[in-house]
Protein backbone atom coordinates (compact mmCIF):
# COMPACT_ATOMS: atom_id res chain seq x y z
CA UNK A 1 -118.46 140.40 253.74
CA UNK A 2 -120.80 140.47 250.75
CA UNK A 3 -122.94 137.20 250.35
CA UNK A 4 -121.74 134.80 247.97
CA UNK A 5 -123.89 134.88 244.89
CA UNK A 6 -124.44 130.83 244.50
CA UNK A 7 -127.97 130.43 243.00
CA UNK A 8 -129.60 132.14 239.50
CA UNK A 9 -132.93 131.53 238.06
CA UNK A 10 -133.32 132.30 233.94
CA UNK A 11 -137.09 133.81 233.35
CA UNK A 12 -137.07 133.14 229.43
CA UNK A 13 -134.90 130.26 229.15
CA UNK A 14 -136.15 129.23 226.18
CA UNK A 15 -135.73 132.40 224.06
CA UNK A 16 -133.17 133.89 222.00
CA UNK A 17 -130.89 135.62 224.62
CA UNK A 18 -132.31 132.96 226.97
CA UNK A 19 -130.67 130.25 225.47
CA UNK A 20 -127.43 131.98 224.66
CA UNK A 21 -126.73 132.90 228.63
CA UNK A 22 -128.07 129.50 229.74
CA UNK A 23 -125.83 128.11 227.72
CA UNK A 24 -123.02 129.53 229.68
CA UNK A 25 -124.36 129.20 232.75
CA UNK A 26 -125.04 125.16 232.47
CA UNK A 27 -120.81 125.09 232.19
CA UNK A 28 -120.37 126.89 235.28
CA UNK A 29 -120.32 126.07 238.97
CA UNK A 30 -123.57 128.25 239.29
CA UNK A 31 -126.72 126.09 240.93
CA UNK A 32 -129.07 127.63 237.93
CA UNK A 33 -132.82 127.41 236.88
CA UNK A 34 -133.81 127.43 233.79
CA UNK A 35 -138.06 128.79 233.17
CA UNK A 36 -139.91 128.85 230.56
CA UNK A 37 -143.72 129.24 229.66
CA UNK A 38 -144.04 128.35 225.74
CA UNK A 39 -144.31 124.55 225.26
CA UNK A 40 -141.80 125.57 222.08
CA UNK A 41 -139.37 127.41 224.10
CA UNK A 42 -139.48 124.58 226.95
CA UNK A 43 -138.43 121.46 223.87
CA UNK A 44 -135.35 124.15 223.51
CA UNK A 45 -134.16 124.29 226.91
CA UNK A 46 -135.03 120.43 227.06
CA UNK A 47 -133.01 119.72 224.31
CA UNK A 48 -129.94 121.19 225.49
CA UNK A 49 -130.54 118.76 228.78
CA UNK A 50 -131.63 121.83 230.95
CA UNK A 51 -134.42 120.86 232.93
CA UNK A 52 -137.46 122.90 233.11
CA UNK A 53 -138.80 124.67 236.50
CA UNK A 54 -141.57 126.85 237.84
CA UNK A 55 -141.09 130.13 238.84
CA UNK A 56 -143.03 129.76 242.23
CA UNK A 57 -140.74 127.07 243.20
CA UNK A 58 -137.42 128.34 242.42
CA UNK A 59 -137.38 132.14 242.38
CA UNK A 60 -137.71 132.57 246.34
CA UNK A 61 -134.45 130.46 246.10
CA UNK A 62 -132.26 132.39 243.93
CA UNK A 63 -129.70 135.02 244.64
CA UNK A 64 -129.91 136.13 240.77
CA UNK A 65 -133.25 136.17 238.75
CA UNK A 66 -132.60 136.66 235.73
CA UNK A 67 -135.21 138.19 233.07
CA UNK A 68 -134.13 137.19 229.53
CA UNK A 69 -137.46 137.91 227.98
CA UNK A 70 -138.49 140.88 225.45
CA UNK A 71 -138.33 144.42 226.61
CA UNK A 72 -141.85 144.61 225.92
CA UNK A 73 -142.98 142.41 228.25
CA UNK A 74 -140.62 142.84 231.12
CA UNK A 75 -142.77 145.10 232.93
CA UNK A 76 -145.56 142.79 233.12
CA UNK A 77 -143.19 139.86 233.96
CA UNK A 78 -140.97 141.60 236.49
CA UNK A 79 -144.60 142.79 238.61
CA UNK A 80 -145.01 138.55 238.86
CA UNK A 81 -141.46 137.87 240.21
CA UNK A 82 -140.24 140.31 242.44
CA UNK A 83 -143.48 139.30 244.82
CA UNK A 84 -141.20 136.34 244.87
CA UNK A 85 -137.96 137.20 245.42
CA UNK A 86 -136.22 136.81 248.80
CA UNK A 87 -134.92 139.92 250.17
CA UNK A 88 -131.69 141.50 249.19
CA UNK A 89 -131.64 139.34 246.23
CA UNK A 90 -130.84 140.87 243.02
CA UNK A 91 -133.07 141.27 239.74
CA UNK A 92 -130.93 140.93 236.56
CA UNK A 93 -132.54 142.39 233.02
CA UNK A 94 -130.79 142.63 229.88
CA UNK A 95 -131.58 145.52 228.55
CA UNK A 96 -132.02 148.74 229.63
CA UNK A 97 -135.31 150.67 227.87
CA UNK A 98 -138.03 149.17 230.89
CA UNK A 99 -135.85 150.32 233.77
CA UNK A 100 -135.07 153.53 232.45
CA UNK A 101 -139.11 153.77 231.70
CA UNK A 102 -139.84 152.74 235.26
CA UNK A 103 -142.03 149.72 234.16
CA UNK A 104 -139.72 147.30 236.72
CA UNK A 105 -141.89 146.28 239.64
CA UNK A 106 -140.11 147.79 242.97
CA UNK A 107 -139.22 146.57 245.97
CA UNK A 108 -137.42 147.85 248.79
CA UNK A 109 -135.57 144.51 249.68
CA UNK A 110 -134.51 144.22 246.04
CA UNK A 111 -131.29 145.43 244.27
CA UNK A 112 -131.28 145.84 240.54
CA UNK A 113 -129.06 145.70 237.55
CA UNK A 114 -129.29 145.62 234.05
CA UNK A 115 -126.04 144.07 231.82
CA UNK A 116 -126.13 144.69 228.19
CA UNK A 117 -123.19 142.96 226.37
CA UNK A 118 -120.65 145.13 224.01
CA UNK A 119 -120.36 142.61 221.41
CA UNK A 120 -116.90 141.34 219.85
CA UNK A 121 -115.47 145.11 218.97
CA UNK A 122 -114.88 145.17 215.07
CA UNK A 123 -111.11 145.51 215.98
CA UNK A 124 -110.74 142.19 218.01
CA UNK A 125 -107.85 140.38 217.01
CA UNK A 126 -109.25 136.76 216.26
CA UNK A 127 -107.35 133.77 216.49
CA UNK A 128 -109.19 130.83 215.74
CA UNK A 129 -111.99 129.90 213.32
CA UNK A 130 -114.33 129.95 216.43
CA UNK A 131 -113.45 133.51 217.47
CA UNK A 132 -113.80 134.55 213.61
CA UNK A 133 -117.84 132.40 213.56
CA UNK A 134 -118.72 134.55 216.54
CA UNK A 135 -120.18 137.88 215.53
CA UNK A 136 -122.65 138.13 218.22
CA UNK A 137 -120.39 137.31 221.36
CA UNK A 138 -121.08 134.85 223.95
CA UNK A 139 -119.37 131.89 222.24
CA UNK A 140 -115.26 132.48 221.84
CA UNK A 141 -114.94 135.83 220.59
CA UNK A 142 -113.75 138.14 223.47
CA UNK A 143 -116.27 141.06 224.27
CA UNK A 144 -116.84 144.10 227.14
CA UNK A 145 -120.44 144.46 228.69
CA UNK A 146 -121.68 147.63 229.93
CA UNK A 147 -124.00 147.16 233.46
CA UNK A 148 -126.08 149.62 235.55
CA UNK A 149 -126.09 148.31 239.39
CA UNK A 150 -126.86 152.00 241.27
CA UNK A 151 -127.89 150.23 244.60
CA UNK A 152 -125.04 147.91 244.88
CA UNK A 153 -121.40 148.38 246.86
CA UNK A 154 -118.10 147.64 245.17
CA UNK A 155 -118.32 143.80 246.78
CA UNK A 156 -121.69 143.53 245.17
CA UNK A 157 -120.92 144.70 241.63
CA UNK A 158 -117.71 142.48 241.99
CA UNK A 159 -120.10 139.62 242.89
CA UNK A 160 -122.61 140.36 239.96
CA UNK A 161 -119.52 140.97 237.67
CA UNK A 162 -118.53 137.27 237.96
CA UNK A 163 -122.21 135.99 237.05
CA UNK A 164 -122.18 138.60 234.32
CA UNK A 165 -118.91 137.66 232.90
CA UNK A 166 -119.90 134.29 233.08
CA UNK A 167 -123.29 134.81 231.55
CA UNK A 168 -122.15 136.75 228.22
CA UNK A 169 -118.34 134.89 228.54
CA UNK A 170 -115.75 135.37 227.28
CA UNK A 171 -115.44 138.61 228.78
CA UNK A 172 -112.22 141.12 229.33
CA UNK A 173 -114.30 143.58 231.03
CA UNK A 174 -117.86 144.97 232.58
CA UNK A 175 -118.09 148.89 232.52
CA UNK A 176 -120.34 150.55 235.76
CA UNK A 177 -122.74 153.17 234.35
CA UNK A 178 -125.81 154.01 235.34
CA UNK A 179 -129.41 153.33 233.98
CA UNK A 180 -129.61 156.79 231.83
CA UNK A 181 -126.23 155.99 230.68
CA UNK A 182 -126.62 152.89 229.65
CA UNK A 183 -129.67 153.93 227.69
CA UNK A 184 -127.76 156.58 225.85
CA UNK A 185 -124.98 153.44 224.58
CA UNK A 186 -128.30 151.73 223.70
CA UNK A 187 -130.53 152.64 222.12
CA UNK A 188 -129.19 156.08 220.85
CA UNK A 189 -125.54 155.56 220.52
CA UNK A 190 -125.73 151.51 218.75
CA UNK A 191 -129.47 150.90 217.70
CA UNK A 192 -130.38 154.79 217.10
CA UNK A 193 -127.47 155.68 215.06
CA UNK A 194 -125.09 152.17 214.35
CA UNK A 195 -127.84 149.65 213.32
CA UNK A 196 -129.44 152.58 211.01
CA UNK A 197 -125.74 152.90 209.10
CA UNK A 198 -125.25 149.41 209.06
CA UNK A 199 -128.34 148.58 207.34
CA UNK A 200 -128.08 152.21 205.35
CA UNK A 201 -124.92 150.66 203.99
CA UNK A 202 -126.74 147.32 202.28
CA UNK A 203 -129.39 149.77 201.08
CA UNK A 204 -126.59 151.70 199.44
CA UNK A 205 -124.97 148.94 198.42
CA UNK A 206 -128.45 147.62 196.78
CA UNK A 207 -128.94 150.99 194.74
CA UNK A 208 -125.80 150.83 193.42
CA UNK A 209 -126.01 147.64 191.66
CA UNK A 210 -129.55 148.49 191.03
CA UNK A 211 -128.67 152.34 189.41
CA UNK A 212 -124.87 151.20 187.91
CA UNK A 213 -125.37 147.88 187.20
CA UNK A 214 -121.76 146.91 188.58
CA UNK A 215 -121.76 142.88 189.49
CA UNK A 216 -122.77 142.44 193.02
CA UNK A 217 -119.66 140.56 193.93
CA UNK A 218 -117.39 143.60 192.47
CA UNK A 219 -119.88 146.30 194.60
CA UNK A 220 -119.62 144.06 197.69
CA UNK A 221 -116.06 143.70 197.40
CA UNK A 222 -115.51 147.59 197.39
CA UNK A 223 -117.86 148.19 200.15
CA UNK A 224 -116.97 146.02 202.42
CA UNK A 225 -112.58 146.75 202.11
CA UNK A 226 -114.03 150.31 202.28
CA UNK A 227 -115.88 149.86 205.70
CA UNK A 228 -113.22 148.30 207.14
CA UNK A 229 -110.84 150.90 206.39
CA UNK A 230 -113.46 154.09 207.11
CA UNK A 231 -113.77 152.46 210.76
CA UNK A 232 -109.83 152.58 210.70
CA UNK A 233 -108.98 155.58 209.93
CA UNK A 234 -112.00 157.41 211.72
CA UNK A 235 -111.61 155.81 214.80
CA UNK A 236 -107.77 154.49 214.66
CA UNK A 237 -106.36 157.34 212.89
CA UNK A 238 -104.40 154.60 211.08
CA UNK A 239 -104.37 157.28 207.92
CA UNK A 240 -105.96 160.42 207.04
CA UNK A 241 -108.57 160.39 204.78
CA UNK A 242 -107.40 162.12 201.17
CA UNK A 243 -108.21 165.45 200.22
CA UNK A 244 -110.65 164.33 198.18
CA UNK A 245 -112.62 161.66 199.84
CA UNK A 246 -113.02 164.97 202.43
CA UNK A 247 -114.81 166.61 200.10
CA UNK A 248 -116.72 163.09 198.75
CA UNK A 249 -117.71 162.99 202.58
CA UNK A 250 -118.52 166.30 203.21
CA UNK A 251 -120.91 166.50 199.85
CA UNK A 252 -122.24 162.94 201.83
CA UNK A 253 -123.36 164.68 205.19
CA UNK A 254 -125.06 168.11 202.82
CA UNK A 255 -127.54 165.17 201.43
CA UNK A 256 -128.02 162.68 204.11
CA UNK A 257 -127.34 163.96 207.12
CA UNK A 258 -129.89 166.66 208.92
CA UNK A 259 -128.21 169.57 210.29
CA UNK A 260 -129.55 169.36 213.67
CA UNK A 261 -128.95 165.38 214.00
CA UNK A 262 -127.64 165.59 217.30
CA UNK A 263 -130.66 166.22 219.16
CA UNK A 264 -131.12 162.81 219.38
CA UNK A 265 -128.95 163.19 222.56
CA UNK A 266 -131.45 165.29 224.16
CA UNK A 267 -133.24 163.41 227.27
CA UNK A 268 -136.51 164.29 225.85
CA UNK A 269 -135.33 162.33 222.81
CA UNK A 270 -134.02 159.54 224.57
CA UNK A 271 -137.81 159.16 226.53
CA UNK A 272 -139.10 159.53 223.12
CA UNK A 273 -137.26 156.80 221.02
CA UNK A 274 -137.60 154.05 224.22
CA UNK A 275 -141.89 154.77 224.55
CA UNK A 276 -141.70 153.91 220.39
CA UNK A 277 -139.37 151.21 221.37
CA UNK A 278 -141.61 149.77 224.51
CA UNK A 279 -144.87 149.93 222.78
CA UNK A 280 -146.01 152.86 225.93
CA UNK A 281 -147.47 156.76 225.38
CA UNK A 282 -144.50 158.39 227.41
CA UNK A 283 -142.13 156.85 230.44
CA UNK A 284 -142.88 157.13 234.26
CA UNK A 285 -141.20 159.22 235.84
């Protein structure tokens, strides 16, 4: 029978996704400990009546360490805590750029994961004004996370699951992939090509008012209905777009789109976008 996972330690408390997991950890029955180096980030965790602990003290302790710091620097943190770790313990990151680069320290008594949350899907039915307020997930909107744990048997993702789904809650589901796969979701699939649209769109929306000089309110108001009901009927099939709007979209892809776009699926594309992303030359291999 697996080990019951009953201990976690947060590296990063104190920052952004820090503070959002710990959150949801302090409301569950997990023993948790909550680390943080910057005196700014420790008043945070303070404040929300976590108390502060030292790595050295804690981390040979924990069934789950958690790293909630910047991908940047996860490398560098991971090669000063899993000297610490007790073995078969399990190191949790968040994203997935420094594993798939190889920067993680190893260890052969060590499992790893990596659990990157979905986000509330744009098609959630919300209820409440809570779910509606929670864009980013984590709080009362429901959301899916998608997690890498190679090493570990059906018991021990099941295990992990439960910390996961507690970590990110509310969640309806965590989908298995591995490492490579989850780096393809993100960056390339969400960061590479979502993010750029999404803040393509409020450039687009900016040159319009700039070029037409329609009210803001009235260009907003189009653009936003007609977002909603592109997603719909491109991913929903709810209708089909009109035989016109075809060609509108069609004349849209001859100027803005590059022919050979999808290249950004190659693997050699993928090491090349998380090295820009990670600050590094090229990943290890």
């Amino acid at each position: 029978m697996t080990k019951q996972l009953k201990t976690i330690t947060v590296i990063g408390a104190g920052g952004k996704m820090g503070m959002r997991i710990s959150a949801n950890l302090q409301k569950s029955d997990y023993h948790v400990f909550y680390c943080e180096n910057s005196p700014q980030g420790q008043q945070q965790v303070i404040a929300q009546g976590r108390e502060i602990s030292v790595p050295e003290s804690v981390v040979p302790l924990s069934d789950v360490v958690i790293l909630a710091v910047p991908d940047v620097v996860l490398g560098k943190v991971s090669h000063g805590i899993v000297p610490q770790m007790k073995a078969g313990t399990t190191l949790l990151t968040l994203d997935p750029a420094a594993a798939y680069a190889n920067l993680i320290a190893q260890r052969d008594e060590i499992e790893y994961a990596v659990a990157h949350p979905c986000h509330p899907s744009v098609f959630l039915q919300r209820y409440t004004k809570e779910e509606h307020a929670d864009a980013f997930g984590g709080v009362a909107a429901l959301q899916h996370v998608a997690a890498s744990y190679e090493q570990g048997s059906d018991e021990q993702k099941a295990a992990l699951a439960n910390v996961i789904s507690v970590m990110y809650g509310p969640v309806e589901q965590v989908h298995w992939v591995t490492v490579k796969q989850l780096a393809y979701l993100e960056p390339t699939l969400v960061e590479t090509v979502a993010c750029m649209v999404g803040a393509f769109m409020k450039e687009a929306l900016d040159e319009t008012v700039k070029h037409s000089g329609v009210p803001v309110e009235a260009a907003q108001a189009m653009l936003y209905g007609h977002i909603q009901i592109a997603l719909a009927v491109a991913f929903r099939a709810t209708n089909p777009f009109s035989d016109a709007c075809m060609i509108a979209m069609e004349y849209g892809r001859e100027k803005i789109v590059k022919p050979d776009w999808k290249q950004i699926f190659e693997e050699k594309e993928l090491d090349l976008v998380i090295a820009r992303m990670l600050k590094i030359d090229a990943i290890r291999r």
